[in-house]
Protein backbone atom coordinates (compact mmCIF):
# COMPACT_ATOMS: atom_id res chain seq x y z
CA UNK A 1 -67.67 -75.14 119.41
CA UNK A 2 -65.02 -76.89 117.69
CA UNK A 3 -66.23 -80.10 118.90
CA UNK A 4 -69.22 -79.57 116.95
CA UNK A 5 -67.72 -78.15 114.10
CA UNK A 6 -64.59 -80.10 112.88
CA UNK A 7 -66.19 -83.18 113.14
CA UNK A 8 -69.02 -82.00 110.13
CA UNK A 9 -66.35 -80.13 108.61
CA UNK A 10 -64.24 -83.21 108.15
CA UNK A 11 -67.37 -84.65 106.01
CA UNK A 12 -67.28 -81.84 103.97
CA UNK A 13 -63.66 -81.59 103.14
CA UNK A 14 -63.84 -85.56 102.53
CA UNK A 15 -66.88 -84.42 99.92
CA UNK A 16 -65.07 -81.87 97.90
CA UNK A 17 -61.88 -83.80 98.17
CA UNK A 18 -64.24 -87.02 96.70
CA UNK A 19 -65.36 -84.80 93.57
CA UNK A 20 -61.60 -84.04 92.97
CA UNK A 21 -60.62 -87.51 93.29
CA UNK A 22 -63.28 -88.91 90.93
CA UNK A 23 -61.65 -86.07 88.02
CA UNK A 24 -57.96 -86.27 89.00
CA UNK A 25 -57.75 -89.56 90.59
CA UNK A 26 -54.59 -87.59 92.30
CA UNK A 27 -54.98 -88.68 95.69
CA UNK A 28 -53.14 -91.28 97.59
CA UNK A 29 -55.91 -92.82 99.22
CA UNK A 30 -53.76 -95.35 101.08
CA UNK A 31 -51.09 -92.87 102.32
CA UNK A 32 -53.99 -90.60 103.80
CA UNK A 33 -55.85 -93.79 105.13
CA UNK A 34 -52.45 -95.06 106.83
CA UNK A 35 -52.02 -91.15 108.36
CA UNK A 36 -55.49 -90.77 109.53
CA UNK A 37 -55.46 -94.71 111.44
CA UNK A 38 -52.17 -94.06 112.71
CA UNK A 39 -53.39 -90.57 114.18
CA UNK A 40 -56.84 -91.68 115.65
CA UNK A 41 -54.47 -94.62 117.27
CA UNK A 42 -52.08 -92.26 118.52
CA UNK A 43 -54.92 -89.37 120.45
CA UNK A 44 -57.09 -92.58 121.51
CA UNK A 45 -53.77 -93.83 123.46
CA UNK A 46 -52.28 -90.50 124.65
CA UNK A 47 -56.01 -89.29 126.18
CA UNK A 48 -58.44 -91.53 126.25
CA UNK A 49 -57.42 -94.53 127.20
CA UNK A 50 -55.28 -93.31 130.69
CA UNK A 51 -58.67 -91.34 131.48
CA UNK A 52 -60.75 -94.85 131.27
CA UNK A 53 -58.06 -96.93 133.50
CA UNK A 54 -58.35 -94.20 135.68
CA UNK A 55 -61.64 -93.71 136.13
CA UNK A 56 -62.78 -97.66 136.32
CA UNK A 57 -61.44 -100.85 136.84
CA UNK A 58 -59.27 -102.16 135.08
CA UNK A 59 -60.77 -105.93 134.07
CA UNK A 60 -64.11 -103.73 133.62
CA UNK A 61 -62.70 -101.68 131.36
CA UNK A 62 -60.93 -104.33 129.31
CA UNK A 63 -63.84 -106.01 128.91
CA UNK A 64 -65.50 -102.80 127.59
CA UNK A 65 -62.87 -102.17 125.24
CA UNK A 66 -62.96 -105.54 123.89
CA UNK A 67 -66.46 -105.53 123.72
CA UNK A 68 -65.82 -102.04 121.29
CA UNK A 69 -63.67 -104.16 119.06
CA UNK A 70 -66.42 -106.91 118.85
CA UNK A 71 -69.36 -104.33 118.11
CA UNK A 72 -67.12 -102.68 115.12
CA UNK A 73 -66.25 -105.92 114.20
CA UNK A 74 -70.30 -106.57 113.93
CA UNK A 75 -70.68 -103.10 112.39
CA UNK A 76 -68.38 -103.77 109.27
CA UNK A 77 -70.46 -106.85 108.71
CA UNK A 78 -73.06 -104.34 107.57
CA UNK A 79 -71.34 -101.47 106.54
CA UNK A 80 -68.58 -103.88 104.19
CA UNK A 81 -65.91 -102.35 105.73
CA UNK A 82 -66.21 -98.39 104.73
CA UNK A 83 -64.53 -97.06 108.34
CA UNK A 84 -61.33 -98.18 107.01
CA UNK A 85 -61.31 -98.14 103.58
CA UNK A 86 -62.98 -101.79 102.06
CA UNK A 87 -65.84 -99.95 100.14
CA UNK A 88 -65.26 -100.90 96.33
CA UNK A 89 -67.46 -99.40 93.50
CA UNK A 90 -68.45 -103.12 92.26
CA UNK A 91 -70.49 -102.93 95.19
CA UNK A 92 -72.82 -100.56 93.02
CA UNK A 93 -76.85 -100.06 94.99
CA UNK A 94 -79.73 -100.29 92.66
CA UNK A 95 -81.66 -97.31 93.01
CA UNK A 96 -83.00 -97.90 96.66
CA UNK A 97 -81.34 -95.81 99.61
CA UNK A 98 -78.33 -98.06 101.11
CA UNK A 99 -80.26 -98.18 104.61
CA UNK A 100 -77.36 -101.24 106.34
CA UNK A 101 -74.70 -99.08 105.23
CA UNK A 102 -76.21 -96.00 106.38
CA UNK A 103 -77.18 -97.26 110.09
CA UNK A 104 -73.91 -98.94 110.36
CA UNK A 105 -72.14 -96.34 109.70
CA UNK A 106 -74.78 -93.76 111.96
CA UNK A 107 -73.85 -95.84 114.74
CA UNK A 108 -70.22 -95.43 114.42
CA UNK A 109 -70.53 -91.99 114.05
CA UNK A 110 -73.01 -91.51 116.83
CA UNK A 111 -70.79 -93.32 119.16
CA UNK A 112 -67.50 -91.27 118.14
CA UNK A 113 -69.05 -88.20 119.24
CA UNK A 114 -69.52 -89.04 123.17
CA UNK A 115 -65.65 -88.94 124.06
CA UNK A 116 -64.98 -85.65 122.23
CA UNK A 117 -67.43 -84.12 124.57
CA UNK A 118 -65.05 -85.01 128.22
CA UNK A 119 -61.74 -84.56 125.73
CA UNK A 120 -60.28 -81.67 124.16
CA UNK A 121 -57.61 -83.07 121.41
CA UNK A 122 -59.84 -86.06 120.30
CA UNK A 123 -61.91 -84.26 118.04
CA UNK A 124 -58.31 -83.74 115.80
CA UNK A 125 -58.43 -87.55 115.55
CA UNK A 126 -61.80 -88.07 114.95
CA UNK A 127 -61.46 -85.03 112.62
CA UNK A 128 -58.49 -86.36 110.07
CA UNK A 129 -59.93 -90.16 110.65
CA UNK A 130 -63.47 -89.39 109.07
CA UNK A 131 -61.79 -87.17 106.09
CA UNK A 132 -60.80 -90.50 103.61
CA UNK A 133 -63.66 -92.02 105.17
CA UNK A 134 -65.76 -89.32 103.73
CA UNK A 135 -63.65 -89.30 100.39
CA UNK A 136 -64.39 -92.82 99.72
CA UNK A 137 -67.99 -93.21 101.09
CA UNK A 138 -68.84 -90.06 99.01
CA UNK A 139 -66.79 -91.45 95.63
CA UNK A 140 -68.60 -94.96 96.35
CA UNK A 141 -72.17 -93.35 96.63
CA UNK A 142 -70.96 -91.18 93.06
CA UNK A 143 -70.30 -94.13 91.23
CA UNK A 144 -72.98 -96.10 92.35
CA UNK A 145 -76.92 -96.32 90.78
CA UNK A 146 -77.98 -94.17 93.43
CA UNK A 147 -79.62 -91.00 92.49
CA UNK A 148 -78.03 -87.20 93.57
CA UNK A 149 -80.46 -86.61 95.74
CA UNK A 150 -80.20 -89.75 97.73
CA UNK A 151 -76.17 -89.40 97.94
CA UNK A 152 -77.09 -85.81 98.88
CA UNK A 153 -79.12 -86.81 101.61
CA UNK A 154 -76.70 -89.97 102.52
CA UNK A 155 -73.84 -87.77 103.43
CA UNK A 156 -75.73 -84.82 105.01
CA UNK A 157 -77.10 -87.45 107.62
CA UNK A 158 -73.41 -88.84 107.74
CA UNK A 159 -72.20 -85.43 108.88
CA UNK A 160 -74.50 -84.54 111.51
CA UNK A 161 -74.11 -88.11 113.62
CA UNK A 162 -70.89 -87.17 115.56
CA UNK A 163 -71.82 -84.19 116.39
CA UNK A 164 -75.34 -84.80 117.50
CA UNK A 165 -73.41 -87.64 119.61
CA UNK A 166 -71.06 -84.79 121.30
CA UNK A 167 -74.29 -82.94 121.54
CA UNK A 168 -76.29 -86.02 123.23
CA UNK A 169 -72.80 -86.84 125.45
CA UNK A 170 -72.83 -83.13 126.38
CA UNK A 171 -76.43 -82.46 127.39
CA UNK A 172 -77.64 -86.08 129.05
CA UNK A 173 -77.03 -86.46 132.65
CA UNK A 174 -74.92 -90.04 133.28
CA UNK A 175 -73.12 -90.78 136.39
CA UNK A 176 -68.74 -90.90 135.86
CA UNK A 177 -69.00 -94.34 135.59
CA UNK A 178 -71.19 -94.99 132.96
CA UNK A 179 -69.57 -91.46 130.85
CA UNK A 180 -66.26 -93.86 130.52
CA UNK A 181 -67.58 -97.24 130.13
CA UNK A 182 -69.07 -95.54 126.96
CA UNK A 183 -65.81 -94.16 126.10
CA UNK A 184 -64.30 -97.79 126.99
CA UNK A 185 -66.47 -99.30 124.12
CA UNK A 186 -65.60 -96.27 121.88
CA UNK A 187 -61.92 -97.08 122.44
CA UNK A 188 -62.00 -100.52 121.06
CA UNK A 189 -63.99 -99.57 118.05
CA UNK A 190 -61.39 -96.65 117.14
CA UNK A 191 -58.66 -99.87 118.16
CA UNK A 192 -59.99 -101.99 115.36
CA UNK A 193 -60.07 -99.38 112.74
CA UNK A 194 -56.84 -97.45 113.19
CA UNK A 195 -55.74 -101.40 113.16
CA UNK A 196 -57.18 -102.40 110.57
CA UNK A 197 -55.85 -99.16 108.45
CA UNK A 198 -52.49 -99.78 109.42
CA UNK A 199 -52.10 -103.18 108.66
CA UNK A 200 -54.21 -103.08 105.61
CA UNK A 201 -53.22 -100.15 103.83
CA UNK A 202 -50.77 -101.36 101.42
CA UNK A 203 -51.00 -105.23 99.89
CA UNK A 204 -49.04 -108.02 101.07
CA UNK A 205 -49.27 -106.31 104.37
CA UNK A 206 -45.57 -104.71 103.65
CA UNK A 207 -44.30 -101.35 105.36
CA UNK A 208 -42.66 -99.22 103.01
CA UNK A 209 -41.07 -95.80 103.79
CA UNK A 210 -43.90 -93.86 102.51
CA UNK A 211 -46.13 -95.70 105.09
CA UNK A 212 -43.66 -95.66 108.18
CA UNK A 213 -43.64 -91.59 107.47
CA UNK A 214 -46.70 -90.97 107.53
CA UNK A 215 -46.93 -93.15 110.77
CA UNK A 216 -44.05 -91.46 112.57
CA UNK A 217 -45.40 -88.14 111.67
CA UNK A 218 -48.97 -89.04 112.95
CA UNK A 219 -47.82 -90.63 116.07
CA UNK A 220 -45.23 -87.22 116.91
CA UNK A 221 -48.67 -84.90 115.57
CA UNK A 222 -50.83 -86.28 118.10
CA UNK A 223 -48.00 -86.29 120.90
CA UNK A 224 -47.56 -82.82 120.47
CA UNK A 225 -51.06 -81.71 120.34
């Protein structure tokens, strides 16, 4: 049940935490950002990854995780970035629903739901990843020309994808092979995010100690869970 659960619940935590933000502007976006990419790096290479080398070949599944990082790397084109932070509130909609964003982003989230359903501690990584996500998709929407309703609806929609993707990865019936070619391609997607985070989260790519704590503590988190 969790499987289902955390993954919507992560939406809504990233919602209330949004409305806070937007009032206290008290959040370290960046810290949290660097935390959650450093976490969804750390589950996706302590269970999902040994799981795909051992259940296909290895080329093959190179390929498939390469071919992840190239369909995120499409994605983004559409969605301006928002799985990893790059959504900025110039970027204001007019009043029409934000329909690119929205698909890109469905079909991340879609995707992201197939290896939670073969893999217990992944939905912890998905879970803290899609928390800032939700916190700055939902602050975006807020500040944008869009009307309640529509930013209402927007992140509703948002929070249902994963799990009707754990549902659809539950209930289909796909051979082994094809189960973890899917998860191959989901690997290199969560690659070039938790990537992208890490590199990106503070300017003039520098590390600081802030950063390299919340790393280490991410990396030692998902090790232990």
């Amino acid at each position: 049940m969790l499987d289902f659960i955390l993954p919507f619940c992560s939406v809504v935590v990233g919602l209330l935490l949004s409305l806070w933000f937007l009032k206290s502007k008290s959040i370290n976006l960046k810290l949290l950002l660097t935390f959650s990419g450093a976490f969804l790096l750390s589950t996706t290479i302590f269970e999902l990854l040994p799981d795909v080398y051992e259940n296909l070949n290895a080329k093959y599944a190179g390929i498939l995780v390469l071919s992840g990082i190239i369909i995120q790397i499409i994605l983004e084109f559409f969605s301006k970035g928002a799985e990893h932070g790059h959504l900025h509130h110039h970027e204001n909609f007019e009043n029409s629903f934000p329909w690119l964003l929205f698909i890109s982003l469905g079909i991340h989230s879609f995707l992201e739901g197939f290896p939670i359903s073969g893999h217990d501690t992944i939905v912890y990584g998905v879970f803290i990843h899609k928390i800032p996500v939700a916190i700055l998709i939902t602050s975006f929407l807020l500040s944008s020309k869009l009307s309640r309703p529509k930013v209402i609806l927007f992140v509703v929609a948002f929070a249902f994808l994963t799990p009707i993707g754990t549902f659809v990865s539950k209930n289909m019936i796909v051979s082994n092979h094809l189960f973890y070619s899917l998860v191959a391609i989901v690997i290199g997607m969560f690659f070039h995010i938790a990537t992208v985070i890490l590199f990106e989260a503070d300017e003039g790519h520098q590390f600081n100690i802030s950063k390299l704590g919340a790393i280490l503590a991410a990396v030692i988190l998902a090790y232990f869970i």
